[in-house]
N, C-alpha and C. Protein backbone atom coordinates (compact mmCIF):
# COMPACT_ATOMS: atom_id res chain seq x y z
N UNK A 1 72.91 -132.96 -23.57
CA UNK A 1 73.42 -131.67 -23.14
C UNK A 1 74.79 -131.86 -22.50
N UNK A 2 75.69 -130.92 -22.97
CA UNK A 2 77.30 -131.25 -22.46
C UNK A 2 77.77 -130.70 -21.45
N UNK A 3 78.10 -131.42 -20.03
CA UNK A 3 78.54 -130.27 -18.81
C UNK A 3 79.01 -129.33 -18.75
N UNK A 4 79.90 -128.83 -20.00
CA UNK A 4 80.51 -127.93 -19.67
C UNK A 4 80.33 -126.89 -20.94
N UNK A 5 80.50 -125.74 -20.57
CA UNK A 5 80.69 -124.78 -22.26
C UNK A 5 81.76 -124.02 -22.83
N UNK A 6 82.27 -124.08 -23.88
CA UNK A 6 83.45 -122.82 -23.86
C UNK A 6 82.66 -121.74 -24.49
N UNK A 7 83.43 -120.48 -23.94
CA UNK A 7 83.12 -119.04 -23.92
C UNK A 7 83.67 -118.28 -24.46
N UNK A 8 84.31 -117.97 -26.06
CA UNK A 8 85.22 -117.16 -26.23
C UNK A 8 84.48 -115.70 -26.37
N UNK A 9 85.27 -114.52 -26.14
CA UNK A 9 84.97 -113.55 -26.08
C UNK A 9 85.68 -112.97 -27.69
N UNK A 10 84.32 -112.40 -28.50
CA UNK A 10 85.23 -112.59 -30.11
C UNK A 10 84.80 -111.11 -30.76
N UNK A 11 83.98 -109.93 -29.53
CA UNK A 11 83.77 -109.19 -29.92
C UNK A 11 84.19 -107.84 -28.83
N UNK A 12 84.88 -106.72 -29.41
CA UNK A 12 85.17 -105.88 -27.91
C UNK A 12 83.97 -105.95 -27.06
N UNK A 13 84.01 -105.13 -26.01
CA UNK A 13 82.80 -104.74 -25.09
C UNK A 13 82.98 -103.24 -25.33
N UNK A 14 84.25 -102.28 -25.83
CA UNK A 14 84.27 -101.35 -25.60
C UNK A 14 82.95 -99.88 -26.31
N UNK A 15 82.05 -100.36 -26.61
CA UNK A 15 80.99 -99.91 -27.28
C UNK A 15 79.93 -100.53 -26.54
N UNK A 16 79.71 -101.48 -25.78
CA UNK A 16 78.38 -101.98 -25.55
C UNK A 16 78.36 -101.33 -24.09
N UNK A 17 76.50 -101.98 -23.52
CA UNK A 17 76.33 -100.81 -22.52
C UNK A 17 77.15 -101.42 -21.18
N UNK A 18 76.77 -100.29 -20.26
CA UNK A 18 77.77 -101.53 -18.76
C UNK A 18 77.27 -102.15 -18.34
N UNK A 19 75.93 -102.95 -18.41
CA UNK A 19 75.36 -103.96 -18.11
C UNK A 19 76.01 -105.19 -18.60
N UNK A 20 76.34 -105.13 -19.99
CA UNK A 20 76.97 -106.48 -21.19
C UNK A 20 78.36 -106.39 -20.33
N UNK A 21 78.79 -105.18 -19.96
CA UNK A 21 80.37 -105.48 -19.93
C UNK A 21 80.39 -106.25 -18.48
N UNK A 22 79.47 -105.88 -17.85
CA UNK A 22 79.47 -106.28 -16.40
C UNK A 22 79.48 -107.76 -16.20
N UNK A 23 78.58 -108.24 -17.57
CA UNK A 23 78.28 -109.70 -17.35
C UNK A 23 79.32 -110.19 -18.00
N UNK A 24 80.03 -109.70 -19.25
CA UNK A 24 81.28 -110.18 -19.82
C UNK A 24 82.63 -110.63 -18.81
N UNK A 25 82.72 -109.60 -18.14
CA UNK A 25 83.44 -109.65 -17.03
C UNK A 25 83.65 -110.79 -15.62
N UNK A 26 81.95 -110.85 -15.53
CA UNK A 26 81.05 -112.20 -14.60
C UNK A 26 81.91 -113.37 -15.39
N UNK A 27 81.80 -113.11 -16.41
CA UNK A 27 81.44 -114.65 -17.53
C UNK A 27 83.21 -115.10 -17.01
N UNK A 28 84.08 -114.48 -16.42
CA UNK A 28 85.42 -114.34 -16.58
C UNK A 28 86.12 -113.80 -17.92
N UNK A 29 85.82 -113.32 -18.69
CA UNK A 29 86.26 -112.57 -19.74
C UNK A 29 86.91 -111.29 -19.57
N UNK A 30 88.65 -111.71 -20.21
CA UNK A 30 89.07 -110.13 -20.18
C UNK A 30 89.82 -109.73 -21.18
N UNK A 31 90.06 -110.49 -22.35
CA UNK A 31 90.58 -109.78 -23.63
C UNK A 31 89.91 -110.76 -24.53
N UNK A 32 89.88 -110.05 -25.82
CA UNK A 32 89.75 -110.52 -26.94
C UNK A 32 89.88 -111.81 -27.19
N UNK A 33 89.35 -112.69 -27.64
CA UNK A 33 89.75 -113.95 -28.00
C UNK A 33 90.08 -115.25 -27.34
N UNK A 34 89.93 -114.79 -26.21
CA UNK A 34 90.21 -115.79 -24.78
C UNK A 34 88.84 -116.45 -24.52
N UNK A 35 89.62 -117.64 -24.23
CA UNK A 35 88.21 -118.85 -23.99
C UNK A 35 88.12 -119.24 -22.37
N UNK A 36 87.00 -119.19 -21.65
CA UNK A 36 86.74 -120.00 -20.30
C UNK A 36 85.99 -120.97 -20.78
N UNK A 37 85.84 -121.83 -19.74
CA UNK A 37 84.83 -123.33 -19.42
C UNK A 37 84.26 -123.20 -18.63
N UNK A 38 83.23 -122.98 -18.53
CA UNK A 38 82.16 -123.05 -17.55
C UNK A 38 81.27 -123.90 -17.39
N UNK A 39 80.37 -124.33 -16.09
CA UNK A 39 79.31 -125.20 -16.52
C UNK A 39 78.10 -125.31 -16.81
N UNK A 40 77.84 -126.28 -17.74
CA UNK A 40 76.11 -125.50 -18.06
C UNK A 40 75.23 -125.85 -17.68
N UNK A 41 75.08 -124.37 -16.38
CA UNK A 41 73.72 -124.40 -16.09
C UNK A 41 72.83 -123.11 -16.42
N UNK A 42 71.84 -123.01 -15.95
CA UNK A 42 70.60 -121.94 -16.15
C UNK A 42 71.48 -120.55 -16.26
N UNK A 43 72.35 -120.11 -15.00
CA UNK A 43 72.71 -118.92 -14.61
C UNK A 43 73.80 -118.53 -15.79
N UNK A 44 74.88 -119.71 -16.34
CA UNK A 44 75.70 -119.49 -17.51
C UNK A 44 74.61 -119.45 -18.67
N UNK A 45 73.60 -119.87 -18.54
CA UNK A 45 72.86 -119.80 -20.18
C UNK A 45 72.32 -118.23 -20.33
N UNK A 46 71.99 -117.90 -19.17
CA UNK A 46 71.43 -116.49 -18.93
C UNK A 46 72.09 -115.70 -19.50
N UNK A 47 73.22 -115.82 -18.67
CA UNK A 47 74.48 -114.47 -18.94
C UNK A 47 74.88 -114.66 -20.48
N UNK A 48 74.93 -115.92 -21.22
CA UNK A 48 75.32 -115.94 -22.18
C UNK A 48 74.53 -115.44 -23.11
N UNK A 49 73.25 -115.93 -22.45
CA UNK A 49 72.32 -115.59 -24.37
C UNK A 49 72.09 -113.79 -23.97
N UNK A 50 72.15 -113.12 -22.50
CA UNK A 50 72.52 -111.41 -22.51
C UNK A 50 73.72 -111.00 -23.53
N UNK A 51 74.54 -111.83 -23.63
CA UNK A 51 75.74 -110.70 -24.38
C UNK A 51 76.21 -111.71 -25.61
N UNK A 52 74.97 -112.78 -26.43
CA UNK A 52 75.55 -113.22 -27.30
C UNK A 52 76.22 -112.97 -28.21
N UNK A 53 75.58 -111.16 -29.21
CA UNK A 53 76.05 -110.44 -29.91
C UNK A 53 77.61 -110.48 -29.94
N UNK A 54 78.16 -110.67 -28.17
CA UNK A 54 79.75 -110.17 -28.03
C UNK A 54 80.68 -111.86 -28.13
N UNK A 55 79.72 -112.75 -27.50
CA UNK A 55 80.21 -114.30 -27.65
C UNK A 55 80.23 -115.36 -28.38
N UNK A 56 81.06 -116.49 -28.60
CA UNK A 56 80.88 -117.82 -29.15
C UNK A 56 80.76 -118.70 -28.14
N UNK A 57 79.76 -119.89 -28.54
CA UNK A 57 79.55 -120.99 -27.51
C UNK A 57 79.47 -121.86 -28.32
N UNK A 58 80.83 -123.05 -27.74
CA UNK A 58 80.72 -124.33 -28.10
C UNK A 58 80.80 -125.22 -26.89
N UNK A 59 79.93 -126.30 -26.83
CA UNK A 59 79.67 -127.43 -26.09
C UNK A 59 80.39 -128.33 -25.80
N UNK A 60 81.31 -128.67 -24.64
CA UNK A 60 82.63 -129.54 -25.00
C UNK A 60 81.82 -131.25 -24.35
């Protein structure tokens, strides 16, 4: 398992409910196509697999 994850954001939020956007937002996400690193634990796996529909995750 790899410490860290990237996060790109590859789908709007502007259609989904405000719960997804809320956590999109958490995730540090704020435009299109932009990647964070985060680390992987429980609380990033959470938020991620909530708004996968809107994300990509690769394992660095």
């Amino acid at each position: 398992m790899a410490d860290k994850v990237r996060v790109t954001l590859v789908k709007s939020t502007i259609g989904a409910i405000p719960k997804h956007r809320a956590t999109v937002a958490a995730l540090g996400l704020r435009k299109l196509n932009k990647s964070v690193e985060l680390p992987n634990n429980a609380a990033t796996q959470g938020m991620v697999k909530q708004v996968q529909h809107l994300v990509k995750v690769e394992e660095i």
